[in-house]
Protein backbone atom coordinates (compact mmCIF):
# COMPACT_ATOMS: atom_id res chain seq x y z
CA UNK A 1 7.33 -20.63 -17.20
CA UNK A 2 7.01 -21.07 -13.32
CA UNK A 3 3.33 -20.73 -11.79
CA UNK A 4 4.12 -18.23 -9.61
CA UNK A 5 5.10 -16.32 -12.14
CA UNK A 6 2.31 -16.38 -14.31
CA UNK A 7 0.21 -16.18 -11.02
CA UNK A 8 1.88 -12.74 -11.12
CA UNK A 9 1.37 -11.89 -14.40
CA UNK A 10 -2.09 -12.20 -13.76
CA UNK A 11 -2.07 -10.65 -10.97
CA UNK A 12 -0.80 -7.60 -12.78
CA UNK A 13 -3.03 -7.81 -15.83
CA UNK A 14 -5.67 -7.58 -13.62
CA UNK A 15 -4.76 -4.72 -11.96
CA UNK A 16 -4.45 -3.27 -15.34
CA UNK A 17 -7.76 -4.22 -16.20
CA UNK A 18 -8.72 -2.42 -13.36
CA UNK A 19 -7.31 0.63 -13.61
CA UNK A 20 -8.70 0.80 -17.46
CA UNK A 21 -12.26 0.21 -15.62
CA UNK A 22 -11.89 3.00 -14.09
CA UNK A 23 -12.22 5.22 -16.80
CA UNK A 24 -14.81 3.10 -19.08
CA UNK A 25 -17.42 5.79 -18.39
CA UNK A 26 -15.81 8.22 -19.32
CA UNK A 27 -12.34 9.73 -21.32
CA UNK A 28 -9.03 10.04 -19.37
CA UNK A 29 -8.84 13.67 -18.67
CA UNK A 30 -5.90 14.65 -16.03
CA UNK A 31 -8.25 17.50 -14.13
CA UNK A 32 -11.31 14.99 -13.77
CA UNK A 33 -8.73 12.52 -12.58
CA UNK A 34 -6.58 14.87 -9.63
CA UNK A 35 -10.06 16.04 -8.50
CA UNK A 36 -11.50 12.25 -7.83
CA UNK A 37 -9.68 10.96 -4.44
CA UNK A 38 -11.20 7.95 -4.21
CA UNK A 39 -10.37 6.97 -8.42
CA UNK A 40 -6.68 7.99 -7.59
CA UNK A 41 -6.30 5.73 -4.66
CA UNK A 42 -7.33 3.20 -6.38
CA UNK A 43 -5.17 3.47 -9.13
CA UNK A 44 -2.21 4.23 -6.78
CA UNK A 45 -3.19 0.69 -4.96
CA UNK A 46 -2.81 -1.34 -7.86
CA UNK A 47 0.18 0.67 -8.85
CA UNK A 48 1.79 -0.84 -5.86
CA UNK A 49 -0.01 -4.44 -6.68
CA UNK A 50 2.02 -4.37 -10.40
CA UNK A 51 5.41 -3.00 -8.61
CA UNK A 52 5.05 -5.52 -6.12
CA UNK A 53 4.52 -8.69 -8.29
CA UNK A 54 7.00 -7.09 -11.16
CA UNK A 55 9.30 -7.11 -7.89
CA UNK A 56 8.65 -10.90 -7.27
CA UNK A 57 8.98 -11.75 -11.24
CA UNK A 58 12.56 -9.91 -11.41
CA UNK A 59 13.52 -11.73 -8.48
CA UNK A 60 12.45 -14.77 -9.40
CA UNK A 61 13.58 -15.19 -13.17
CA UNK A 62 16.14 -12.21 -14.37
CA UNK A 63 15.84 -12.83 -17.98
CA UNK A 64 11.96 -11.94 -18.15
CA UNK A 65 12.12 -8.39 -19.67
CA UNK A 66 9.84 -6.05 -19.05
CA UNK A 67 9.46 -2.60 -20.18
CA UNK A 68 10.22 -0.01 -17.53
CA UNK A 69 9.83 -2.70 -14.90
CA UNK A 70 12.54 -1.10 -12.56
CA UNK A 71 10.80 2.09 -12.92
CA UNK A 72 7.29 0.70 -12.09
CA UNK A 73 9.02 -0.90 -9.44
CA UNK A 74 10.47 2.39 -7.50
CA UNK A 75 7.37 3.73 -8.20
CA UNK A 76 5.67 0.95 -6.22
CA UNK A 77 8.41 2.38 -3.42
CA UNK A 78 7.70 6.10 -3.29
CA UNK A 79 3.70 5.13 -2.74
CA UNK A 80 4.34 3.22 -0.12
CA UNK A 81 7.58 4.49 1.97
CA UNK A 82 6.95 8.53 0.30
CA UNK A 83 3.08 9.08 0.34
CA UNK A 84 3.47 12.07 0.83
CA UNK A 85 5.82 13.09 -2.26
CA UNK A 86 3.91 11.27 -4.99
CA UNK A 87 2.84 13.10 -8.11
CA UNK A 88 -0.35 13.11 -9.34
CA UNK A 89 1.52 14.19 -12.48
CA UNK A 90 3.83 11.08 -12.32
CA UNK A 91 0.73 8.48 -11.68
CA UNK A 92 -1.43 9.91 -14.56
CA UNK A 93 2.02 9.56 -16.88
CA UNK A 94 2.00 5.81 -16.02
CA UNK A 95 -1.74 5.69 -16.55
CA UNK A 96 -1.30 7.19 -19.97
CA UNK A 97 2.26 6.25 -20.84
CA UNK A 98 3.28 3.03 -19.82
CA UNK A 99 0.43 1.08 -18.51
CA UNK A 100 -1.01 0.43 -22.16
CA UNK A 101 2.26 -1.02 -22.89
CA UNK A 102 2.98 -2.88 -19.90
CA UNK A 103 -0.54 -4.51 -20.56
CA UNK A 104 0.82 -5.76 -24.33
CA UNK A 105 3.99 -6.94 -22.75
CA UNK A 106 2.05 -8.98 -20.06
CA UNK A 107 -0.58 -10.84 -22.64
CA UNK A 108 2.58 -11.57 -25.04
CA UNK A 109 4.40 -13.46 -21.79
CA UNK A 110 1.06 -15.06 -20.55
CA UNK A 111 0.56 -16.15 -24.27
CA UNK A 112 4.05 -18.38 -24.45
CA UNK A 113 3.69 -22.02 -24.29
């Protein structure tokens, strides 16, 4: 596998990572998280780090698949070019929905010889 590609990965496990910090002290509860500005910029910032190196990985090496990367991707989009139109809905169903998976997906590629 290229460098820059598992650069990438890591990149985006780590922004995984900290998302998931985020919510060590406590459980994931939707209201707790729309009500905290400063937790749900955070995780919309590394939202937009994982779109933006799942961008560079598809570019780079088409027959990597990732789950829902083209999704993550446009995601990655609407926070930065819509601000003003993203869901707090849609970000907490990434949070809950696809991040854990995305996270599996990563360690499995970083884990190939």
């Amino acid at each position: 596998m290229d460098n820059d590609i598992k650069v990438w990965l890591y990149d985006i496990l780590n922004a995984i990572m900290e998302i998931e910090s985020f919510f060590n002290e406590s459980t994931k509860e939707f209201a707790k998280y729309q009500s905290d500005l400063r937790t749900k910029r955070a995780v919309e910032r590394n939202i937009e780090i994982i779109g933006e190196a799942l961008n560079r990985i598809l570019k780079r090496d088409e027959t990597i698949v990732i789950s829902n990367s083209r999704k993550i991707v446009d995601t990655r989009n609407r926070i930065i070019h819509g601000y003003d139109t993203v869901s707090d809905d849609v970000i907490w169903g990434i949070i809950i929905r696809y991040i854990p998976i995305l996270q599996t997906e990563i360690q499995i590629l970083l884990d190939e010889p």
